[in-house]
Protein backbone atom coordinates (compact mmCIF):
# COMPACT_ATOMS: atom_id res chain seq x y z
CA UNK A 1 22.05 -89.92 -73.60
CA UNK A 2 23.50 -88.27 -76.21
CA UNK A 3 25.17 -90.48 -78.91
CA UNK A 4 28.83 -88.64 -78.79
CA UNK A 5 28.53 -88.69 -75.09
CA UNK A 6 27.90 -92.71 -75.46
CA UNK A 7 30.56 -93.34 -77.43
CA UNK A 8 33.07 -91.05 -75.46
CA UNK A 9 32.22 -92.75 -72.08
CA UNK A 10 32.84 -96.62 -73.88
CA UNK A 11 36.52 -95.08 -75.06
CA UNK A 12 37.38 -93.67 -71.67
CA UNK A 13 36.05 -98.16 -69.80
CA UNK A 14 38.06 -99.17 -72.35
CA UNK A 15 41.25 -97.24 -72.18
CA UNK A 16 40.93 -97.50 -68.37
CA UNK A 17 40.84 -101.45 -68.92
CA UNK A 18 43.95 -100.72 -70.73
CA UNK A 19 46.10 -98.21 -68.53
CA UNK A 20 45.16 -100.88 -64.96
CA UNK A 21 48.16 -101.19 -62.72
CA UNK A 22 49.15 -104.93 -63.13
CA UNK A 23 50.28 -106.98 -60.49
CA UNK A 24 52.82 -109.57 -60.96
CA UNK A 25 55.32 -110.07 -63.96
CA UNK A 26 52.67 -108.86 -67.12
CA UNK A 27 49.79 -107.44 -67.43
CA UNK A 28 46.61 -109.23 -67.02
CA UNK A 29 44.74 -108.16 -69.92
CA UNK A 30 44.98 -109.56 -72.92
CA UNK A 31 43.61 -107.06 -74.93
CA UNK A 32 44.13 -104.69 -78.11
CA UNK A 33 42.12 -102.04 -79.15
CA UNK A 34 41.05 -100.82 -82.63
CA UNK A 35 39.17 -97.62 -83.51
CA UNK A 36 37.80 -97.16 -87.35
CA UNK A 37 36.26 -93.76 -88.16
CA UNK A 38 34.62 -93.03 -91.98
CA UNK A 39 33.64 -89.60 -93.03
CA UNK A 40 31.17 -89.60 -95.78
CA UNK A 41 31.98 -85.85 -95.90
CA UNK A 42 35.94 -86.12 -95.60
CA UNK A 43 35.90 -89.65 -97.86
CA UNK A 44 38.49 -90.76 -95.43
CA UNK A 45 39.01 -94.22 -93.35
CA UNK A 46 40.81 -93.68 -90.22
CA UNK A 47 42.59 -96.68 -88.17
CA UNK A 48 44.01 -95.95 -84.75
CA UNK A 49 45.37 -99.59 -83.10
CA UNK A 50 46.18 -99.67 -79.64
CA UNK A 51 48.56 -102.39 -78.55
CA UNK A 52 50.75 -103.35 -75.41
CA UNK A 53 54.53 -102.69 -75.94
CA UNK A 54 54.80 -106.31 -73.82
CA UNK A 55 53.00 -108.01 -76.75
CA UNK A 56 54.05 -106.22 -79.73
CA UNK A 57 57.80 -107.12 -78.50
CA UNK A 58 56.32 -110.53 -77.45
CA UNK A 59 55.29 -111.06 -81.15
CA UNK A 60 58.37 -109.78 -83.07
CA UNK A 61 61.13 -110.27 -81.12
CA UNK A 62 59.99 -113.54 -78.72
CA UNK A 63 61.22 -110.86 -76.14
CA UNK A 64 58.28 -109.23 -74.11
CA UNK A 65 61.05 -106.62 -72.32
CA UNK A 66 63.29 -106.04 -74.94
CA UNK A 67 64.79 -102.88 -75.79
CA UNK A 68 66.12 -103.93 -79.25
CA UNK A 69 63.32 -102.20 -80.92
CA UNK A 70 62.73 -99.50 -79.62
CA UNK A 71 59.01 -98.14 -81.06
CA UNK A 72 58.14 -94.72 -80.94
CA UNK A 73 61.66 -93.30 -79.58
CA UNK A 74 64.08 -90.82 -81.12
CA UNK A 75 66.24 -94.18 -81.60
CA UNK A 76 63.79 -96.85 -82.99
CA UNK A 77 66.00 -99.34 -84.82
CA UNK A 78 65.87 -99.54 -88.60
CA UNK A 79 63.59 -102.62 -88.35
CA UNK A 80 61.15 -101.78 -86.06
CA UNK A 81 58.67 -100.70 -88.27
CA UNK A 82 58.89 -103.28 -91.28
CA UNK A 83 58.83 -105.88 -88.48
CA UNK A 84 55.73 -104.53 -87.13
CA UNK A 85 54.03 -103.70 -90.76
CA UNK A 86 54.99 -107.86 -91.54
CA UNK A 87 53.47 -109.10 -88.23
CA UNK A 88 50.51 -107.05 -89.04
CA UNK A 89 50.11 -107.60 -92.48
CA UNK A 90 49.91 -111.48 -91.48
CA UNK A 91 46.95 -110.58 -88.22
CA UNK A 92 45.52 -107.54 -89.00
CA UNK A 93 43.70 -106.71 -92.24
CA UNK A 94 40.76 -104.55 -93.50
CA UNK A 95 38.82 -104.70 -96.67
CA UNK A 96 36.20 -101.54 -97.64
CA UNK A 97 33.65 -101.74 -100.34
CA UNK A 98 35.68 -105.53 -100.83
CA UNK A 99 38.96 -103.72 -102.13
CA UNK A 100 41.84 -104.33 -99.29
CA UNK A 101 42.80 -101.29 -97.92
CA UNK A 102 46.50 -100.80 -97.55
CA UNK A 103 47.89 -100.87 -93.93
CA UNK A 104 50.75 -98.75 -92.93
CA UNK A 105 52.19 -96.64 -90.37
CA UNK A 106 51.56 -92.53 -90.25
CA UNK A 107 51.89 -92.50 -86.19
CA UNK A 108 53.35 -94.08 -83.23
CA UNK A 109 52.74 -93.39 -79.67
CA UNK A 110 53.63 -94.84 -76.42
CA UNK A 111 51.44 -94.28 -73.77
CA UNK A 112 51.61 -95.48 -70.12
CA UNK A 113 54.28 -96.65 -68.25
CA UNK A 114 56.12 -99.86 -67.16
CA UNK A 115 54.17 -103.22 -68.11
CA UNK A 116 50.92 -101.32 -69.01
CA UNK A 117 52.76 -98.95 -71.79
CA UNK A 118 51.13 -99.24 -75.00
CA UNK A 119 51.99 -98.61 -78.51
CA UNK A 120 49.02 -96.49 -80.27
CA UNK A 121 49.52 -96.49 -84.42
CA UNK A 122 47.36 -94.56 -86.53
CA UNK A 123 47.24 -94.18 -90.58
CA UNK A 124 44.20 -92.89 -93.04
CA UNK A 125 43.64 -93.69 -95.92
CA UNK A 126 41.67 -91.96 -98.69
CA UNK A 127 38.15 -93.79 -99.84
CA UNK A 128 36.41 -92.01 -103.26
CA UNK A 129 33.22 -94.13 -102.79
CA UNK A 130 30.91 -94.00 -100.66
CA UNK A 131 31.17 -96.99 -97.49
CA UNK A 132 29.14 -99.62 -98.03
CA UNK A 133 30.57 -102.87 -96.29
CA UNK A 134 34.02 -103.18 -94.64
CA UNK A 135 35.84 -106.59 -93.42
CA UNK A 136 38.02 -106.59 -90.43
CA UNK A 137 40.63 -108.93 -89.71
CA UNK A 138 42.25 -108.77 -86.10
CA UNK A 139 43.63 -111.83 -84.84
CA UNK A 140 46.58 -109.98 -83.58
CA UNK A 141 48.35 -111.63 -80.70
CA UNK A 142 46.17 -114.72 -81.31
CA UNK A 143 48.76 -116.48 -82.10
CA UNK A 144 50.70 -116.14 -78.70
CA UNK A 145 47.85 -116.25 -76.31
CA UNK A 146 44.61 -118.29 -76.52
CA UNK A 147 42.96 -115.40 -74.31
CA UNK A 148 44.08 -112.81 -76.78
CA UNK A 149 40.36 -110.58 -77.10
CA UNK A 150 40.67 -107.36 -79.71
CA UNK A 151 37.92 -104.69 -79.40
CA UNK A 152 37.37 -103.16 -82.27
CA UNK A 153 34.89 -100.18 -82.78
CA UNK A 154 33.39 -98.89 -86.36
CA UNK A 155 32.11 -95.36 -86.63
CA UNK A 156 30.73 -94.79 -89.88
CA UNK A 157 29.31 -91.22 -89.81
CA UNK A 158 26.75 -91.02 -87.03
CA UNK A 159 26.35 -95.34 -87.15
CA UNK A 160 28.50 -96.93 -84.24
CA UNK A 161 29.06 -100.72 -83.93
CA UNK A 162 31.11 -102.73 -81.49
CA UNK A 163 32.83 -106.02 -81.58
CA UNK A 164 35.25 -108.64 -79.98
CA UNK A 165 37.15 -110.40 -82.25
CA UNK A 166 39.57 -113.67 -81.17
CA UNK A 167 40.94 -116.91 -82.11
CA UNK A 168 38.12 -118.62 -83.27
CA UNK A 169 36.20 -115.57 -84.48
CA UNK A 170 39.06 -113.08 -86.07
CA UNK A 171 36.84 -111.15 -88.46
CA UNK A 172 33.72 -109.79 -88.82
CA UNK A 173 32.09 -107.59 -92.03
CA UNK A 174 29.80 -104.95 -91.81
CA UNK A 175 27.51 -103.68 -94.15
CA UNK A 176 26.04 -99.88 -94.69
């Protein structure tokens, strides 16, 4: 099987796992998702995070149905996004080639609907050398949930890897 074929197939389980109807008061899952593309030929490091609105608001506001916030709507408060940049900057974290790479916001989409809608954010950020070993921090939501899993996956040209980071295991580095 084709490896773009592989790769596309493991996207669609695990956005599927994401967008399940949910019975009861929450959603089941307790789940994020984190996608990291390098192109050698671009020299650019892409980040796409996929989070549940429940949890993000769980995490920021100690709300998980508030409306205060807003993300990703014509009216988004003021503070939505440096409240979401400071929880992040405290849970989620890469380094490449062992220099941090700065974490911000370029994009922010909801998806879904109800107790499975999700907030997607996305940013790139320019690399001049080539990728040789990248750190990745995700312990987001670990802090409110001890089930909290977040699957992150690492393209790096035509080399794919996979992991599930947690509480007790929140980062993993990877070397090229």
């Amino acid at each position: 099987m084709p490896r773009s074929l592989m790769r596309t197939l493991r996207l669609a389980w695990v956005a599927a796992l994401l967008l399940v109807p949910v019975i009861g008061s929450a959603h089941p899952l307790r789940l994020s998702l984190c996608q990291i593309e390098y192109s050698s030929q671009a020299a650019t490091l892409t980040v796409s995070l996929r989070l549940f609105l429940t949890d993000v608001n769980e995490a920021i506001v100690f709300d998980p149905y508030s409306r205060a916030l807003r993300f990703a709507e014509a009216d988004e408060s003021e503070n939505a996004e440096p409240l979401l940049l400071a929880y992040l900057g405290e849970f989620f974290s890469l380094e490449a080639n062992g220099e941090p790479v700065p974490v911000s916001i370029q994009s922010k989409v909801l998806g879904g609907a109800g107790e499975d809608t999700t907030l997607s954010i996305g940013f790139s950020y320019p690399l001049a050398a080539p990728l040789r070993s990248m750190t990745i921090k995700n312990g987001v939501f670990t802090d409110l949930f001890f089930d909290q899993t977040n699957i992150v996956y690492v393209h790096v040209d035509d080399d794919s890897h996979s992991m599930m980071l947690s509480k007790s295991t929140p980062s993993h580095t990877l070397e090229f």
